[in-house]
N, C-alpha and C. Protein backbone atom coordinates (compact mmCIF):
# COMPACT_ATOMS: atom_id res chain seq x y z
N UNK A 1 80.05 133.78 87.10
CA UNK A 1 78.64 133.95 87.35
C UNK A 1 78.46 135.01 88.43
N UNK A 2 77.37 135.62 88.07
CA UNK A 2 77.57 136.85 89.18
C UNK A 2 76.57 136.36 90.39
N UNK A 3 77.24 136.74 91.55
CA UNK A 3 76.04 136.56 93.07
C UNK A 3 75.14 136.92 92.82
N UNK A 4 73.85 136.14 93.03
CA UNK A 4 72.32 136.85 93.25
C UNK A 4 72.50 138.42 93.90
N UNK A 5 71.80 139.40 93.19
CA UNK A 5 71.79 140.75 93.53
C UNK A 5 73.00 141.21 93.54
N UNK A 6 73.88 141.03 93.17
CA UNK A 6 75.14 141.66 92.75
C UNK A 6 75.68 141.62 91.53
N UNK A 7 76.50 142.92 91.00
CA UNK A 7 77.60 142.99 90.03
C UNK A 7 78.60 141.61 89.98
N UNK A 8 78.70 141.03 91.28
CA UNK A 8 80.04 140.47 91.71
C UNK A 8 80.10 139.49 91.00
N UNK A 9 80.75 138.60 90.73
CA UNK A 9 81.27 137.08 90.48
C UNK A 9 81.34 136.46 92.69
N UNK A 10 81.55 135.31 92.31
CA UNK A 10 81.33 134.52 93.44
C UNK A 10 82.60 133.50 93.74
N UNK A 11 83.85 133.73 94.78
CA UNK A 11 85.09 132.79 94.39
C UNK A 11 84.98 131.85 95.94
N UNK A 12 85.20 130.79 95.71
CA UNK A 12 85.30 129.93 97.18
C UNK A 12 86.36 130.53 97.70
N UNK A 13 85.99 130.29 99.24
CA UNK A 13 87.21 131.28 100.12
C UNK A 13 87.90 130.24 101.03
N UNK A 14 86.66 129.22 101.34
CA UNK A 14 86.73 128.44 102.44
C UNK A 14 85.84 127.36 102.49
N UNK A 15 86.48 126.31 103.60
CA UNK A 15 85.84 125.12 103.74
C UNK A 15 85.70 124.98 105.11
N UNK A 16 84.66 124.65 105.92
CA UNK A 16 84.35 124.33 107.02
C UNK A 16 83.09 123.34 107.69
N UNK A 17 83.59 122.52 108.49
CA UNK A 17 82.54 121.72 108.98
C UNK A 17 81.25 122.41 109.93
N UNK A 18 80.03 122.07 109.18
CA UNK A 18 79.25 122.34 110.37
C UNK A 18 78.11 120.88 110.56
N UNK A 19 77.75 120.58 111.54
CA UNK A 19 77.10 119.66 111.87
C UNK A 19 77.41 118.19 111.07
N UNK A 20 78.96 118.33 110.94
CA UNK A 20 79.71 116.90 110.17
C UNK A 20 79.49 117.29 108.97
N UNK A 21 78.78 118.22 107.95
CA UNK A 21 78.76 118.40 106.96
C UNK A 21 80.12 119.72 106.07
N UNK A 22 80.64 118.92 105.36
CA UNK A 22 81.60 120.18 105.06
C UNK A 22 80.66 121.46 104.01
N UNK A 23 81.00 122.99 104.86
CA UNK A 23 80.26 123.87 104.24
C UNK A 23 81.14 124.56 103.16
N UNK A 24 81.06 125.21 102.39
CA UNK A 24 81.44 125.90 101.03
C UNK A 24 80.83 127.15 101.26
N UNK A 25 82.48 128.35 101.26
CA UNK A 25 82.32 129.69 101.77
C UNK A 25 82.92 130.54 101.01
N UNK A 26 81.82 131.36 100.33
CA UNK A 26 82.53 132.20 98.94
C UNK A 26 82.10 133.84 99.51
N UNK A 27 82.88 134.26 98.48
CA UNK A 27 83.01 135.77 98.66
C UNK A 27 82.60 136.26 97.46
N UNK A 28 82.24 137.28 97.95
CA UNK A 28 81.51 138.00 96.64
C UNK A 28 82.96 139.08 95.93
N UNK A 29 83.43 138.71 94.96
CA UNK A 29 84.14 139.49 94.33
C UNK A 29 84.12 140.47 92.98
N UNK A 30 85.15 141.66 92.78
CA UNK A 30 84.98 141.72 91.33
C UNK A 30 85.82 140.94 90.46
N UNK A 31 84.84 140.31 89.20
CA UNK A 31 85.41 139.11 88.59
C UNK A 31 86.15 140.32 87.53
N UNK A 32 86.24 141.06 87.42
CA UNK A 32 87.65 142.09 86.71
C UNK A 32 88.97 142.25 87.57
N UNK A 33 88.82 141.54 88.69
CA UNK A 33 90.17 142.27 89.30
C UNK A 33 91.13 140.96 89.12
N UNK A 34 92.48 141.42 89.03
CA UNK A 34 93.61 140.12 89.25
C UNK A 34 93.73 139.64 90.38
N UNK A 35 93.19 140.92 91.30
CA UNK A 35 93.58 139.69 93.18
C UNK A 35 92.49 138.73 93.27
N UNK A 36 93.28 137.56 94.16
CA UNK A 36 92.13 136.57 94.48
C UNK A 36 91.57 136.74 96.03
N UNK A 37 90.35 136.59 95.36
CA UNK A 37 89.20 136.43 96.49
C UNK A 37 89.69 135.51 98.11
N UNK A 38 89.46 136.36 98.97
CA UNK A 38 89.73 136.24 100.61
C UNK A 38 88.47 136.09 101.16
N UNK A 39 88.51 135.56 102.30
CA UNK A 39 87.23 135.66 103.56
C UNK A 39 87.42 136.79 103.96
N UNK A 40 88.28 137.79 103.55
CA UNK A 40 88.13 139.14 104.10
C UNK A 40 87.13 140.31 103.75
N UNK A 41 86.98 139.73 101.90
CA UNK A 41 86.20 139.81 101.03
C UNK A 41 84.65 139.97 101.09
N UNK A 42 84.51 139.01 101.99
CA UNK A 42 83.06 138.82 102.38
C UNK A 42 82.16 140.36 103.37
N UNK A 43 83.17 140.73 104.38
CA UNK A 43 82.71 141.79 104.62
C UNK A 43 82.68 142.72 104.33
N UNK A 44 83.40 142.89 103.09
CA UNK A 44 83.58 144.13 102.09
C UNK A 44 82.56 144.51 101.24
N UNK A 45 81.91 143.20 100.53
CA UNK A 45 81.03 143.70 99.77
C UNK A 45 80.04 142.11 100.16
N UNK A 46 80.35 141.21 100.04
CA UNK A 46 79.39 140.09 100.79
C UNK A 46 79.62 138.97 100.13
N UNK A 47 78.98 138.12 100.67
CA UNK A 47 79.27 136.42 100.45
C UNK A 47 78.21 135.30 101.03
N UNK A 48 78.47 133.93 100.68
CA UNK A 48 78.07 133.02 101.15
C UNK A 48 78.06 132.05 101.63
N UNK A 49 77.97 131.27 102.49
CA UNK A 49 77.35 130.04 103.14
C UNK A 49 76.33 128.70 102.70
N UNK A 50 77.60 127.59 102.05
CA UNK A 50 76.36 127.09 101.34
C UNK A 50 76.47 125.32 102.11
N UNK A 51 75.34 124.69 102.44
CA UNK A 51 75.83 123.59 103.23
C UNK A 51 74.40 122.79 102.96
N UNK A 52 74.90 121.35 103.15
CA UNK A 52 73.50 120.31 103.05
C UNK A 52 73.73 119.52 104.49
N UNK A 53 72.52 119.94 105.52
CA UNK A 53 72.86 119.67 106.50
C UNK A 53 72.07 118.29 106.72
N UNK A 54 72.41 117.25 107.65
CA UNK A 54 71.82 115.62 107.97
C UNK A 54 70.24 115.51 107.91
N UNK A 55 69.44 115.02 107.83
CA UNK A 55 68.68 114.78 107.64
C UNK A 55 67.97 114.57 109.22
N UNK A 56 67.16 114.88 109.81
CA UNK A 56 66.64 114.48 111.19
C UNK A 56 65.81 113.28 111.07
N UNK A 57 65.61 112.63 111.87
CA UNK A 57 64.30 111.39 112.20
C UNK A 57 63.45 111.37 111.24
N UNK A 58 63.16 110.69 110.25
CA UNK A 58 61.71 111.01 109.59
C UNK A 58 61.95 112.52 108.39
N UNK A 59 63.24 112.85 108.49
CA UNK A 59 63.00 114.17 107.51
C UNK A 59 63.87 113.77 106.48
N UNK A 60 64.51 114.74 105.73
CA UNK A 60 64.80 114.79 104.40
C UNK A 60 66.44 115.63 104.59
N UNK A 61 67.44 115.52 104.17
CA UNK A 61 68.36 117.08 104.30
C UNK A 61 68.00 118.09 104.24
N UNK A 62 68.75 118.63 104.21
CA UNK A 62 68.02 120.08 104.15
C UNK A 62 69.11 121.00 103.70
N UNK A 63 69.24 121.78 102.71
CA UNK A 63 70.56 122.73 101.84
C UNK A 63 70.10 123.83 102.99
N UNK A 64 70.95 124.70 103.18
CA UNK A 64 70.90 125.83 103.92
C UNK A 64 71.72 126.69 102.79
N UNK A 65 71.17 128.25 103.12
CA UNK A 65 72.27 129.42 102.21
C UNK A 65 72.10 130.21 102.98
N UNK A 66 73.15 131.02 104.08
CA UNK A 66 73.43 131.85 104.44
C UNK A 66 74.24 132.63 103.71
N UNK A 67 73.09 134.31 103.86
CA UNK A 67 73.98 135.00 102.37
C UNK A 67 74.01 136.46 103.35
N UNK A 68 74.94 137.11 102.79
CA UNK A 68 75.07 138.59 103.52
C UNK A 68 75.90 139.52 102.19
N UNK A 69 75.29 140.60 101.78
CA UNK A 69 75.54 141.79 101.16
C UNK A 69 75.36 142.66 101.27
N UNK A 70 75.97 143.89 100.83
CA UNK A 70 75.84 145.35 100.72
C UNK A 70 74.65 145.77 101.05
N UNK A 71 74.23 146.71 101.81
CA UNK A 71 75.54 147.87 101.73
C UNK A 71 75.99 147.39 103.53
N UNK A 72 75.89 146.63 104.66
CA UNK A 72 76.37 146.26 105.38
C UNK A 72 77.26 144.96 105.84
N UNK A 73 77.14 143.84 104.85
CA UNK A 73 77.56 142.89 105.26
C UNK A 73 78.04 142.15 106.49
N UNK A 74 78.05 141.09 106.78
CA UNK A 74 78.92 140.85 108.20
C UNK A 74 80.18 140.10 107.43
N UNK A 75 81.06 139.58 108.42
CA UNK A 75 82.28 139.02 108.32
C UNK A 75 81.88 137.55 108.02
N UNK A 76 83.23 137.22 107.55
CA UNK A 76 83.04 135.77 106.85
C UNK A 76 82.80 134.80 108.22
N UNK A 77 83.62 135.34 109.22
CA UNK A 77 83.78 134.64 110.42
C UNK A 77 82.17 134.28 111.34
N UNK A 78 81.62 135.70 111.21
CA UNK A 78 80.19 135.73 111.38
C UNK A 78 79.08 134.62 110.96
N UNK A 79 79.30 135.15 109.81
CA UNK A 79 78.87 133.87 108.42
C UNK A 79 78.59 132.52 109.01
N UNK A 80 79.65 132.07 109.29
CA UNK A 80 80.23 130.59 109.85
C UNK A 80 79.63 130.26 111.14
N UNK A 81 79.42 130.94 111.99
CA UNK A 81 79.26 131.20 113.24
C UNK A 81 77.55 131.30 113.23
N UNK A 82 77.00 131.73 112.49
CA UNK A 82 75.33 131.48 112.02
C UNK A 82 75.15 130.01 112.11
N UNK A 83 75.98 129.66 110.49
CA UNK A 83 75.66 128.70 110.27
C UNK A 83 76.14 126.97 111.53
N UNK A 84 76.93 127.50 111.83
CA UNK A 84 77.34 126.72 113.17
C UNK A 84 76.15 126.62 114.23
N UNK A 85 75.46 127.63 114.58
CA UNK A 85 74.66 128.01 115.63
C UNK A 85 73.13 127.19 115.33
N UNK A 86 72.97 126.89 113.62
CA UNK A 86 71.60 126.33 113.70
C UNK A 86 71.59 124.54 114.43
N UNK A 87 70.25 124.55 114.64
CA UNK A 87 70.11 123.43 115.27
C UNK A 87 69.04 122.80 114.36
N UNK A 88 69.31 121.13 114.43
CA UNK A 88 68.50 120.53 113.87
C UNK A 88 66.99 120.47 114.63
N UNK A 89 66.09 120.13 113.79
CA UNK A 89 64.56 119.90 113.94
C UNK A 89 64.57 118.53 115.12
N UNK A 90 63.69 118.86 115.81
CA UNK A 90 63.94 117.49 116.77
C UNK A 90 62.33 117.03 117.03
């Protein structure tokens, strides 16, 4: 399946906790090539951040998508580091 606004296909790179929730971290790749998709990937041409974060007092979850593409992208590490940084509704 190709990334929203991209040629690319989309390969998981990584798994990481943010706010106790494990997040799902893909890279935007070309789905023609034989190499497999890296978090290195992500700043090359771009990727995503996909996570369902706790629910606050009185609220609901909440899915988050942190996405970054061409023609600048940031790093996968970046990426993570967003999504780490949000804070719940209080």
């Amino acid at each position: 399946m190709a990334a929203p606004g991209t040629a690319f296909g989309s390969a998981l790179v990584a798994k990481v906790k943010v706010q106790g929730r494990t997040a799902k971290v893909y890279a935007y790749c070309d789905p023609a090539s034989s190499k497999k998709c890296t978090m290195a990937d992500i700043a090359k041409v771009g990727g995503h951040l996909d996570v369902t974060l706790p629910a606050a007092k009185g609220l609901r979850e909440t899915r988050v998508w942190v996405e970054t593409i061409e023609p600048a992208p940031i790093s996968g590490q970046q990426l993570v580091s967003i999504a780490k940084g949000l804070k719940p509704v209080q």
